[in-house]
PDB file of N, CA and C in Angstrom:
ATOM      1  N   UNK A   1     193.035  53.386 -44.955  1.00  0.00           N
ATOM      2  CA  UNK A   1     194.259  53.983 -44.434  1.00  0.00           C
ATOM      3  C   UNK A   1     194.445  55.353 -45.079  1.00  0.00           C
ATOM      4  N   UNK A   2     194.934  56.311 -44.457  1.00  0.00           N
ATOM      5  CA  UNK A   2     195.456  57.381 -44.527  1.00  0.00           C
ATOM      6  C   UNK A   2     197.045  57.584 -45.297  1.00  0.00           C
ATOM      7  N   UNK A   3     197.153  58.248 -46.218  1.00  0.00           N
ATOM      8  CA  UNK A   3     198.283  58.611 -46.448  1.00  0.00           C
ATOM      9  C   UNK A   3     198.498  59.782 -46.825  1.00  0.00           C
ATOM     10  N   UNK A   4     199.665  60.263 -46.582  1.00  0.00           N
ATOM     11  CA  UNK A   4     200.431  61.648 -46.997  1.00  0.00           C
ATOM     12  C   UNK A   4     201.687  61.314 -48.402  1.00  0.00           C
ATOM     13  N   UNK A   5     201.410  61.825 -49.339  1.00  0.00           N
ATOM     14  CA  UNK A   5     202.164  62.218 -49.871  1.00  0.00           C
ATOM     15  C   UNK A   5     202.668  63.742 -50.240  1.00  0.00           C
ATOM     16  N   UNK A   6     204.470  63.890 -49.925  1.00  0.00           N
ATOM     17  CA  UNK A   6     204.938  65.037 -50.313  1.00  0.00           C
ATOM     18  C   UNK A   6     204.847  65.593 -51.815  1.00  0.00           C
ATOM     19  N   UNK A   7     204.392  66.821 -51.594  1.00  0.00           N
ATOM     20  CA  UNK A   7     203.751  67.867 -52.661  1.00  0.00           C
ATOM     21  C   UNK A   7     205.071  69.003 -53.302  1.00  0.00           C
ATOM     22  N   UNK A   8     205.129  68.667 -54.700  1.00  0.00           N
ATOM     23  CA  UNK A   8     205.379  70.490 -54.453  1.00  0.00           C
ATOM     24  C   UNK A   8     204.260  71.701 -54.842  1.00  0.00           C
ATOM     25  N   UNK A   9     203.309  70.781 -55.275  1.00  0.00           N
ATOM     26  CA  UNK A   9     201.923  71.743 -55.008  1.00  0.00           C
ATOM     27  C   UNK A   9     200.586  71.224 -54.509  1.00  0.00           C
ATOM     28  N   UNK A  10     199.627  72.535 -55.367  1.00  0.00           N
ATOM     29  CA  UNK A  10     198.559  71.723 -54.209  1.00  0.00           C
ATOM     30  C   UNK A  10     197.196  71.163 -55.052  1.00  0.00           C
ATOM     31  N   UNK A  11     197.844  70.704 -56.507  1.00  0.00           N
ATOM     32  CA  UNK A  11     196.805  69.543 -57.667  1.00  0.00           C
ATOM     33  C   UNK A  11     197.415  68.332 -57.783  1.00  0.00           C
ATOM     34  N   UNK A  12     196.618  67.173 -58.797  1.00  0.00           N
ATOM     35  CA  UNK A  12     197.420  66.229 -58.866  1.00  0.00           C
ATOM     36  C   UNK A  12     198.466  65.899 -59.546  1.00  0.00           C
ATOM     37  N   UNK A  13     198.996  67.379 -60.350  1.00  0.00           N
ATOM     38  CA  UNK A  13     199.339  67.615 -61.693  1.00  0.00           C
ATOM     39  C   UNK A  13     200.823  67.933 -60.775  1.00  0.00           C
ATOM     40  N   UNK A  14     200.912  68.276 -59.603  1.00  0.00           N
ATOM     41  CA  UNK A  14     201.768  68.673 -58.912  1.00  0.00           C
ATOM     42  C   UNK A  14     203.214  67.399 -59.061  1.00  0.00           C
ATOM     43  N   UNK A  15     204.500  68.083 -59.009  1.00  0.00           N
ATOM     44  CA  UNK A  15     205.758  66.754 -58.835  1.00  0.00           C
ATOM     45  C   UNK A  15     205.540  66.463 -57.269  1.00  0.00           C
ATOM     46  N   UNK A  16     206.187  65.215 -57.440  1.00  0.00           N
ATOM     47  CA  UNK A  16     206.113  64.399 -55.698  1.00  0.00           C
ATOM     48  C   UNK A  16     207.223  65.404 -55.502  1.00  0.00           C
ATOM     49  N   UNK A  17     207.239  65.551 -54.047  1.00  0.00           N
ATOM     50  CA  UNK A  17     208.748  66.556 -53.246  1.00  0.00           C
ATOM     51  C   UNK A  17     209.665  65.079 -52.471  1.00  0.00           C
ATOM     52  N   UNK A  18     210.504  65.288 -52.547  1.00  0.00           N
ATOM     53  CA  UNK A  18     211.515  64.344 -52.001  1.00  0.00           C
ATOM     54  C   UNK A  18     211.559  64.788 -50.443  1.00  0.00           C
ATOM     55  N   UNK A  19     211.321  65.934 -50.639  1.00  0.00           N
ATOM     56  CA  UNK A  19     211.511  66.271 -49.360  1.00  0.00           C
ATOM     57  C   UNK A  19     210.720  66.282 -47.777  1.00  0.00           C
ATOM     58  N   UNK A  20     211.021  65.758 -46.735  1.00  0.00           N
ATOM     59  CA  UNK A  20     209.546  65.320 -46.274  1.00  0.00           C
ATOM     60  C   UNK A  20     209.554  66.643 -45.348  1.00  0.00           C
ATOM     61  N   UNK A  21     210.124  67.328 -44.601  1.00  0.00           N
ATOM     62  CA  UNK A  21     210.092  68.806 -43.619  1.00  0.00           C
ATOM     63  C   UNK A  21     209.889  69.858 -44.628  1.00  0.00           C
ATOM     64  N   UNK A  22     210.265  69.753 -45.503  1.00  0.00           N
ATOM     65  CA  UNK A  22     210.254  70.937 -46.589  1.00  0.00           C
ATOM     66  C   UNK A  22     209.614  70.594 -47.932  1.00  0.00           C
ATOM     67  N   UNK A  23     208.993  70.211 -47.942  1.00  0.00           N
ATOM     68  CA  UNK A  23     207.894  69.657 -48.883  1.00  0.00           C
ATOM     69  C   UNK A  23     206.731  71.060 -48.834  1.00  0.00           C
ATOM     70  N   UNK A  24     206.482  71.747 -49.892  1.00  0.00           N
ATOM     71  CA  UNK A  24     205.452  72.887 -49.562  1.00  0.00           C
ATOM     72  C   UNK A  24     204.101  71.930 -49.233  1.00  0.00           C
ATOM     73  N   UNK A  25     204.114  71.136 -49.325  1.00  0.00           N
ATOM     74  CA  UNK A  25     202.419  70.892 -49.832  1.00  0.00           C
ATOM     75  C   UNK A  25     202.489  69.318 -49.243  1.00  0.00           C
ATOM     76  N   UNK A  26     201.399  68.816 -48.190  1.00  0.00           N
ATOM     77  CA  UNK A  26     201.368  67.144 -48.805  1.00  0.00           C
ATOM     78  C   UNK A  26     199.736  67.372 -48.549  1.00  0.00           C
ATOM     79  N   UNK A  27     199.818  65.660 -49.472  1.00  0.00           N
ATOM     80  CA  UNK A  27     198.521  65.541 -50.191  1.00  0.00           C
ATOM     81  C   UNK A  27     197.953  64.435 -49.178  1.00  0.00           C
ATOM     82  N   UNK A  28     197.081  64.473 -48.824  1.00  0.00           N
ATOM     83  CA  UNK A  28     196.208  63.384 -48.055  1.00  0.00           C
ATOM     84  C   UNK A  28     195.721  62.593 -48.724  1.00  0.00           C
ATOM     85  N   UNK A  29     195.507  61.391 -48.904  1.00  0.00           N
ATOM     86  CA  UNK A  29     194.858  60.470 -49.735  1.00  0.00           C
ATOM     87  C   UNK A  29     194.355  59.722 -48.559  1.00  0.00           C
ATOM     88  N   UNK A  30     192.911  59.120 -48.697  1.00  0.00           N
ATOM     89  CA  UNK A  30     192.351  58.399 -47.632  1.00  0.00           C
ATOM     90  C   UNK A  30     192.008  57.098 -48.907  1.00  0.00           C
ATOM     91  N   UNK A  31     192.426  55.765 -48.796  1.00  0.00           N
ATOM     92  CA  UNK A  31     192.877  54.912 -49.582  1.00  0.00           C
ATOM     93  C   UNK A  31     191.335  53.849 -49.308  1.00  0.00           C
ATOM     94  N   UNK A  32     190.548  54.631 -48.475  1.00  0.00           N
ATOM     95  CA  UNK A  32     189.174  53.928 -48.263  1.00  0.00           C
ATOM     96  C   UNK A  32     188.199  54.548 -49.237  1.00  0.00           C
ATOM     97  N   UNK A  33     187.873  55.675 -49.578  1.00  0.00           N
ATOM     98  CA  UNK A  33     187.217  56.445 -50.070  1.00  0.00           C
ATOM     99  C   UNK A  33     187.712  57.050 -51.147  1.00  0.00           C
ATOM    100  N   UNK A  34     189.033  56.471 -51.591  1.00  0.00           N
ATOM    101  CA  UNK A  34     189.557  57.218 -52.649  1.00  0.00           C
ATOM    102  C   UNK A  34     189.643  59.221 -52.655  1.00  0.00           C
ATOM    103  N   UNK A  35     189.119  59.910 -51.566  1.00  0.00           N
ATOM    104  CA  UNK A  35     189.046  61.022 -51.892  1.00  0.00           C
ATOM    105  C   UNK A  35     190.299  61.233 -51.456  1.00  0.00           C
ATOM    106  N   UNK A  36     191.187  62.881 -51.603  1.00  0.00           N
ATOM    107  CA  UNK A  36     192.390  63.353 -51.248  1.00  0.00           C
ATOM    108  C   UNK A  36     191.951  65.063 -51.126  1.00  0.00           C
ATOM    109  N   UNK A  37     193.331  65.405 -50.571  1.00  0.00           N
ATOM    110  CA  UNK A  37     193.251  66.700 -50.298  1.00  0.00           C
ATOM    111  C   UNK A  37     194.177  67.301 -50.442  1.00  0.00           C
ATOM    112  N   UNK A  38     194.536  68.574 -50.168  1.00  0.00           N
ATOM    113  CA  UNK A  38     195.548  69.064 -50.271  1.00  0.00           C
ATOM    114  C   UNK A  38     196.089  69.871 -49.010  1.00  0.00           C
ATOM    115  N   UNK A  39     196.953  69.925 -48.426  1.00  0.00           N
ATOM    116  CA  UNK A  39     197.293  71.196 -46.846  1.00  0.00           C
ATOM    117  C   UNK A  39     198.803  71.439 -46.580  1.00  0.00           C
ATOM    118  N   UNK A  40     198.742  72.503 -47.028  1.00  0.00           N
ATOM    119  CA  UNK A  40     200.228  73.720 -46.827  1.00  0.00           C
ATOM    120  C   UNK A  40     200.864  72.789 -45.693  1.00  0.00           C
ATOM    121  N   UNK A  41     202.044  73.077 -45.824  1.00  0.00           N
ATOM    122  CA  UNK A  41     202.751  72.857 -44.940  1.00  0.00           C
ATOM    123  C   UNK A  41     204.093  73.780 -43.898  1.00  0.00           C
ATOM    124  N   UNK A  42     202.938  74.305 -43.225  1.00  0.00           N
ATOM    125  CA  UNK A  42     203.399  75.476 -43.108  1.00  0.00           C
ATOM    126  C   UNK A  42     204.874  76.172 -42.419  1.00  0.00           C
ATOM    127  N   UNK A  43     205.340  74.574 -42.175  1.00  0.00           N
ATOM    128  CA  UNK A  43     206.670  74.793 -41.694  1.00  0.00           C
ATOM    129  C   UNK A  43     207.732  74.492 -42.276  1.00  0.00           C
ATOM    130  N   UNK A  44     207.508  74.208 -43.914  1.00  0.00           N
ATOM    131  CA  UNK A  44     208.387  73.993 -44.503  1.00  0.00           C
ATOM    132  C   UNK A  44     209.580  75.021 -45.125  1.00  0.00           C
ATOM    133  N   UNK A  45     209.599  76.697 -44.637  1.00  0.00           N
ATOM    134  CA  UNK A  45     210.362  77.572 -44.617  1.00  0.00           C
ATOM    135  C   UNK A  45     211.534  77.414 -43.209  1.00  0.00           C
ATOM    136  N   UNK A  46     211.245  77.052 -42.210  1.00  0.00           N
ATOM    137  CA  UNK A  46     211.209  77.470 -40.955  1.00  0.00           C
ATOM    138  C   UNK A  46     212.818  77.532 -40.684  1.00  0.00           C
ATOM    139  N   UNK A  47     213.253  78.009 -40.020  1.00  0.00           N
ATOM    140  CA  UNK A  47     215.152  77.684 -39.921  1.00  0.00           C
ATOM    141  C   UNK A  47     215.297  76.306 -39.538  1.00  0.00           C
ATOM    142  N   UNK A  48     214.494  75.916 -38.652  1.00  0.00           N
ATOM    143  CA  UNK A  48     214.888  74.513 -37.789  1.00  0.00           C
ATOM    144  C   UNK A  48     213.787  73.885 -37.398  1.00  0.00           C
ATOM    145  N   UNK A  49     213.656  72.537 -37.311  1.00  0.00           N
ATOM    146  CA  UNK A  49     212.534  71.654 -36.622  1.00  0.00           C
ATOM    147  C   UNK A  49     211.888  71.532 -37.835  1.00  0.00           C
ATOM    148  N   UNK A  50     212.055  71.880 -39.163  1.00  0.00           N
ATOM    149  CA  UNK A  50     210.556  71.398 -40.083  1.00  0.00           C
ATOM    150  C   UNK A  50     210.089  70.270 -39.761  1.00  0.00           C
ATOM    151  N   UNK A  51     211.074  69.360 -39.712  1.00  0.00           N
ATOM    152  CA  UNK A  51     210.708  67.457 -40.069  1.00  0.00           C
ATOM    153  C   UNK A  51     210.201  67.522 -38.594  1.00  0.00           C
ATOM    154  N   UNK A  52     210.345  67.986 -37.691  1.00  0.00           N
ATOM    155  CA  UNK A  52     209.153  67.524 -36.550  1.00  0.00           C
ATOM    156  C   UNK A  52     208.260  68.062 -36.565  1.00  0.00           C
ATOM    157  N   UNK A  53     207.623  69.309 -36.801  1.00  0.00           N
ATOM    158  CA  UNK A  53     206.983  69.571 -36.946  1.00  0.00           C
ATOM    159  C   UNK A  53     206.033  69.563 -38.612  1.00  0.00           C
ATOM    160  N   UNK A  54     206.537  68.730 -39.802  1.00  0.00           N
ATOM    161  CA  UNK A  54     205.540  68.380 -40.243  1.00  0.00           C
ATOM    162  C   UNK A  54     205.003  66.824 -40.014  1.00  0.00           C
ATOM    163  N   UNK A  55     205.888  66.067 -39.054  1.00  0.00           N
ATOM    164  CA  UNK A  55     205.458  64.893 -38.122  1.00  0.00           C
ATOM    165  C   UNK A  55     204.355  65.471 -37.338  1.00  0.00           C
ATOM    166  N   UNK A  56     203.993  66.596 -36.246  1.00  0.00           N
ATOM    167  CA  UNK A  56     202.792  67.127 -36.143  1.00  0.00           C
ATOM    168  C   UNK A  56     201.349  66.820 -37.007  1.00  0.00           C
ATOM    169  N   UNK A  57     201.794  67.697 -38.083  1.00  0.00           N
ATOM    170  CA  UNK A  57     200.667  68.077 -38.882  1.00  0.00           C
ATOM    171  C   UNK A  57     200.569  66.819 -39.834  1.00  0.00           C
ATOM    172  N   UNK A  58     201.207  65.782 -39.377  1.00  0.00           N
ATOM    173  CA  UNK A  58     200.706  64.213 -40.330  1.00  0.00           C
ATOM    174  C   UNK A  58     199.843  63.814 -39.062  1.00  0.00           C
ATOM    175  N   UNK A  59     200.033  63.788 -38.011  1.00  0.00           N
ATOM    176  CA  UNK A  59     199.360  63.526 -36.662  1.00  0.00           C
ATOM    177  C   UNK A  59     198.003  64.015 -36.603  1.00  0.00           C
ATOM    178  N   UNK A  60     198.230  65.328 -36.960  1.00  0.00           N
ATOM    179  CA  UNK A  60     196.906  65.787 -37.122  1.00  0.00           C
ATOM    180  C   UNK A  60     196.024  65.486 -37.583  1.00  0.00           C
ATOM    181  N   UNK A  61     196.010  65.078 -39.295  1.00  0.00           N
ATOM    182  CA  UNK A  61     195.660  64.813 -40.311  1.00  0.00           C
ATOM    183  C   UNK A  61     195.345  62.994 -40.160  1.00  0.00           C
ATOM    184  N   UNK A  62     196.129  62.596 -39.494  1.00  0.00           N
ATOM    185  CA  UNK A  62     195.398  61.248 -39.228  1.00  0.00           C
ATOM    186  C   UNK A  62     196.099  60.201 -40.134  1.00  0.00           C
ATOM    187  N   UNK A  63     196.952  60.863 -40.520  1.00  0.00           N
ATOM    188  CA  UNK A  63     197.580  59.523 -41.664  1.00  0.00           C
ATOM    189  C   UNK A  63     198.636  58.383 -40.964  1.00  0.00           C
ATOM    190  N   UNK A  64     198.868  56.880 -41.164  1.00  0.00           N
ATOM    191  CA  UNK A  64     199.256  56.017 -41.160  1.00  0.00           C
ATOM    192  C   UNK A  64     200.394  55.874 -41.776  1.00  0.00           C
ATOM    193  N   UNK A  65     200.437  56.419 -43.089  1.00  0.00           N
ATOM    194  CA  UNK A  65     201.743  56.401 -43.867  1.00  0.00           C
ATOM    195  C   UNK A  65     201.889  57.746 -44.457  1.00  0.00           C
ATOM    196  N   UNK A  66     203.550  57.906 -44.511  1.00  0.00           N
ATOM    197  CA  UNK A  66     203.820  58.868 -45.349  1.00  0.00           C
ATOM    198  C   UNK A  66     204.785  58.694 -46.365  1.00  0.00           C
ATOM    199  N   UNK A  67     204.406  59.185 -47.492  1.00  0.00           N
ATOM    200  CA  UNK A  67     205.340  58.698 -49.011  1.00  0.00           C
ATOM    201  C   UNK A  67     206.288  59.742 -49.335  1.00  0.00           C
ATOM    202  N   UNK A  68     207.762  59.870 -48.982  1.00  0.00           N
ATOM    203  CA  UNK A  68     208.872  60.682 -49.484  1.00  0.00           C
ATOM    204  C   UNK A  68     209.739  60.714 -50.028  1.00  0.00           C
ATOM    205  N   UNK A  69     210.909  61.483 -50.025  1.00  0.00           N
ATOM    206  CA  UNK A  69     211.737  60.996 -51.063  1.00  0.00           C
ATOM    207  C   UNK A  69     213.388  60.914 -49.620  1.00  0.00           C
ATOM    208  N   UNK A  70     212.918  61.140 -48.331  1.00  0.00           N
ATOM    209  CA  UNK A  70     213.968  61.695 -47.330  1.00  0.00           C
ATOM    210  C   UNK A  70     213.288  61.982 -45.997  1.00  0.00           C
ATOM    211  N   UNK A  71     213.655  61.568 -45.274  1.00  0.00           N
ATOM    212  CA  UNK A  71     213.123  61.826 -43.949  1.00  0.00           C
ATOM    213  C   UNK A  71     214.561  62.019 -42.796  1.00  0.00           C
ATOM    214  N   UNK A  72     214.612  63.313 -42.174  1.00  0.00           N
ATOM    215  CA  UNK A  72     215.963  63.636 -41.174  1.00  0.00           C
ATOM    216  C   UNK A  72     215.605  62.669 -40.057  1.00  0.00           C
ATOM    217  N   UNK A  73     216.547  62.458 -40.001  1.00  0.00           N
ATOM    218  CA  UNK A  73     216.873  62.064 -38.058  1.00  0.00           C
ATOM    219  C   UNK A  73     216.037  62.349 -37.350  1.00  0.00           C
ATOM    220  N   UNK A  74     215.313  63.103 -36.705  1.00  0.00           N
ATOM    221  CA  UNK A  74     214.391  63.656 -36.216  1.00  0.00           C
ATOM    222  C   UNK A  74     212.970  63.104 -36.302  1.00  0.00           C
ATOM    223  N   UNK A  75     212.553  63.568 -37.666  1.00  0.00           N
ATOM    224  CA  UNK A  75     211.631  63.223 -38.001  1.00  0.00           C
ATOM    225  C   UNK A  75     211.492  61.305 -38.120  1.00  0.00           C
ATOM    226  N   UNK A  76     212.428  60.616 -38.603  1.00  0.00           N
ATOM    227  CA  UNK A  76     212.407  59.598 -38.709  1.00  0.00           C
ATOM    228  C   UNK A  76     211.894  58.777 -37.566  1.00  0.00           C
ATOM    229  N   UNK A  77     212.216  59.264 -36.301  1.00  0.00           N
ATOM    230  CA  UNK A  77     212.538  58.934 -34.926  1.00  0.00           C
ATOM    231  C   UNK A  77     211.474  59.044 -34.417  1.00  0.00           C
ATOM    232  N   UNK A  78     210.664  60.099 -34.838  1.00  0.00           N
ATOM    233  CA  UNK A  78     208.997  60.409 -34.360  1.00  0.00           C
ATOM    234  C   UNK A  78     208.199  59.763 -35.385  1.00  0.00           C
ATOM    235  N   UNK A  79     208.260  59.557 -36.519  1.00  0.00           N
ATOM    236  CA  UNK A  79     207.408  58.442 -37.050  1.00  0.00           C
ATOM    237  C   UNK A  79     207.701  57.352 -36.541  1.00  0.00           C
ATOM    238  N   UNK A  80     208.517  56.490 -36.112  1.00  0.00           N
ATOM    239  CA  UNK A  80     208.993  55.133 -35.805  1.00  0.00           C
ATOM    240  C   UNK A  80     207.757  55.175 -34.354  1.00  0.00           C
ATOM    241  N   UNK A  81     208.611  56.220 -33.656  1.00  0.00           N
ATOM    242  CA  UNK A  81     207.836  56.296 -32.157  1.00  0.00           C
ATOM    243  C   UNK A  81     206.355  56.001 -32.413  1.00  0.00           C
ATOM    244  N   UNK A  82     205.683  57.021 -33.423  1.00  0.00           N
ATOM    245  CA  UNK A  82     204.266  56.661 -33.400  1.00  0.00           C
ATOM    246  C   UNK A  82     203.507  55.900 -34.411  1.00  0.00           C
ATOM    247  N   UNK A  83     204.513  55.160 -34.673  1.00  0.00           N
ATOM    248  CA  UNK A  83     204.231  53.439 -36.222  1.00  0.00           C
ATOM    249  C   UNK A  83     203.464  54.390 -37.068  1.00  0.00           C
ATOM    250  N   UNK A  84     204.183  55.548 -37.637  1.00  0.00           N
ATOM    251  CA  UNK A  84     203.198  56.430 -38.670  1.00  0.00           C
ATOM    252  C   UNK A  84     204.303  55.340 -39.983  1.00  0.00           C
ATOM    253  N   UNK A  85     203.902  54.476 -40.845  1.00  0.00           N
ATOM    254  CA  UNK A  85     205.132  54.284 -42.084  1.00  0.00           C
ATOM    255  C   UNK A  85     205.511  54.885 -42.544  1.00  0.00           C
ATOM    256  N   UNK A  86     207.149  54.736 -43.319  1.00  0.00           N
ATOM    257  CA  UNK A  86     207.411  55.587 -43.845  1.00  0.00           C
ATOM    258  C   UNK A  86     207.741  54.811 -45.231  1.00  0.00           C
ATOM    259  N   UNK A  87     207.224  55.311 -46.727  1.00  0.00           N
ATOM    260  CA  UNK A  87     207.840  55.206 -47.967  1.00  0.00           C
ATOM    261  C   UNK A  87     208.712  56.070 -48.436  1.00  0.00           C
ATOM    262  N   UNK A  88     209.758  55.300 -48.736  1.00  0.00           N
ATOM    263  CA  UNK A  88     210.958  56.067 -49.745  1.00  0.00           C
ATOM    264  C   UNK A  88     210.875  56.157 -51.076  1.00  0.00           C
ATOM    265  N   UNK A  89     210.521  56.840 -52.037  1.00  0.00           N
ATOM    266  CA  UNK A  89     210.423  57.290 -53.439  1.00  0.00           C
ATOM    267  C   UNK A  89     211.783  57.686 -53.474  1.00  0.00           C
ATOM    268  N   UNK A  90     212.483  57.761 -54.728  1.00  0.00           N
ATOM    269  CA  UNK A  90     213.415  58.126 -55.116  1.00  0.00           C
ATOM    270  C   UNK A  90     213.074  59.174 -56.410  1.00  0.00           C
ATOM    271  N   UNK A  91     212.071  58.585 -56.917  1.00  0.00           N
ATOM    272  CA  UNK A  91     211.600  59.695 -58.263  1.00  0.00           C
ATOM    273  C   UNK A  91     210.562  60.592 -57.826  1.00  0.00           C
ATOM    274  N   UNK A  92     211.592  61.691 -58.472  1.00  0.00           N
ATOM    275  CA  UNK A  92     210.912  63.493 -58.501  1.00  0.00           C
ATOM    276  C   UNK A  92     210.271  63.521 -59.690  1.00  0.00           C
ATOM    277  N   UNK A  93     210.322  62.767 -60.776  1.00  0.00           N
ATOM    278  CA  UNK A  93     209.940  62.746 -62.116  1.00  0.00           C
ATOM    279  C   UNK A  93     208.316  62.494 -62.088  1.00  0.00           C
ATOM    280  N   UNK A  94     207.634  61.821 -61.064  1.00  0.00           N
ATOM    281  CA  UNK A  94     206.530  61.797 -60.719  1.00  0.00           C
ATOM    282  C   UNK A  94     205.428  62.756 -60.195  1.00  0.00           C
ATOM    283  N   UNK A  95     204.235  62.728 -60.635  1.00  0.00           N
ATOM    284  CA  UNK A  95     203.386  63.648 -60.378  1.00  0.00           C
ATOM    285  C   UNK A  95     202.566  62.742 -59.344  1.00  0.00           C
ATOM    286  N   UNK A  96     201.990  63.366 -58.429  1.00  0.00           N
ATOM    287  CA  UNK A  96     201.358  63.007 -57.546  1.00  0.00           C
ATOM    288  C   UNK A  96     200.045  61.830 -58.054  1.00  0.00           C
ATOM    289  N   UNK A  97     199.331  62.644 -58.843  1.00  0.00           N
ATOM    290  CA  UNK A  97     198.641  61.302 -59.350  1.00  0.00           C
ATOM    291  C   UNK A  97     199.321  60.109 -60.016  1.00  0.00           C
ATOM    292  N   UNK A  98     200.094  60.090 -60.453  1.00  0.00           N
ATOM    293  CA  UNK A  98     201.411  59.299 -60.395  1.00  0.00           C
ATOM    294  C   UNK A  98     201.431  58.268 -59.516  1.00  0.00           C
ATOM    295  N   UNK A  99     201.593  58.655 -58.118  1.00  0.00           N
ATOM    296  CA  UNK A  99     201.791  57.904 -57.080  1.00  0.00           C
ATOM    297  C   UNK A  99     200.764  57.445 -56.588  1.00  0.00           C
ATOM    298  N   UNK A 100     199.425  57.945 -56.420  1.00  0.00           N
ATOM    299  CA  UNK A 100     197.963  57.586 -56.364  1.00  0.00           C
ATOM    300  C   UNK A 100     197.646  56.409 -57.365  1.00  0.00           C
ATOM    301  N   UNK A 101     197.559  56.701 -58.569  1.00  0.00           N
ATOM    302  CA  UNK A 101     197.552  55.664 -59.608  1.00  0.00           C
ATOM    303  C   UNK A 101     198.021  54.001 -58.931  1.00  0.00           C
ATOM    304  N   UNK A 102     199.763  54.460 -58.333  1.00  0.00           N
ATOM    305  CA  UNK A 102     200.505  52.681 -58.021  1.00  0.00           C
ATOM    306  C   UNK A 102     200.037  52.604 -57.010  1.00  0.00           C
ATOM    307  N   UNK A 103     199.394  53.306 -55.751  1.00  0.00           N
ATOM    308  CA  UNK A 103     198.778  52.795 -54.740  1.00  0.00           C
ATOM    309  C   UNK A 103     197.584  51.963 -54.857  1.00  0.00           C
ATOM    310  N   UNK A 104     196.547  52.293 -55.711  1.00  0.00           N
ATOM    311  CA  UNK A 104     195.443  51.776 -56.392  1.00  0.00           C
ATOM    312  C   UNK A 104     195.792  50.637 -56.974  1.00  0.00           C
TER     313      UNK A 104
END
């Protein structure tokens, strides 16, 4: 399985982002192969639509689940639509390998 976790950068050293439209960064983790990645998110400035459009670019990317700390209305509504999961984190205190680590 595929997962996205929200970034605020782009190592593992990086904090998780709570934020799932405005998240600079999420991290791909493919939970078969253990490898991950990293990819901008390039709509996380944008005035309006981030959270659907970084629902896009999880589409793209192929992931199954995504790990956040918040997901809008919007966005919520288009993951449901396309059974992408969604995890709720509450801790920012976490570094991405952090969250890799409890998936493992």
């Amino acid at each position: 399985m595929k997962t996205i976790i929200t970034s605020k950068g782009d190592d593992l050293d990086s904090g998780f982002d709570l934020r799932f439209g405005r998240a600079a960064w999420f991290c791909l983790l493919d939970e078969t192969t253990e490898e991950y990645s990293f990819f901008e998110n390039n709509s996380h400035e944008a005035s309006h639509g981030a959270g659907t459009k970084a629902v896009e670019r999880v589409m793209e990317l192929g992931a199954a689940r995504v790990i956040s700390g918040d997901f809008g209305p919007k966005a919520k509504e288009l993951l449901e639509k396309f059974k992408i999961q969604m995890v709720i984190l509450s801790d920012d205190s976490k570094s991405i390998a952090d969250i890799i680590d409890g998936i493992k």
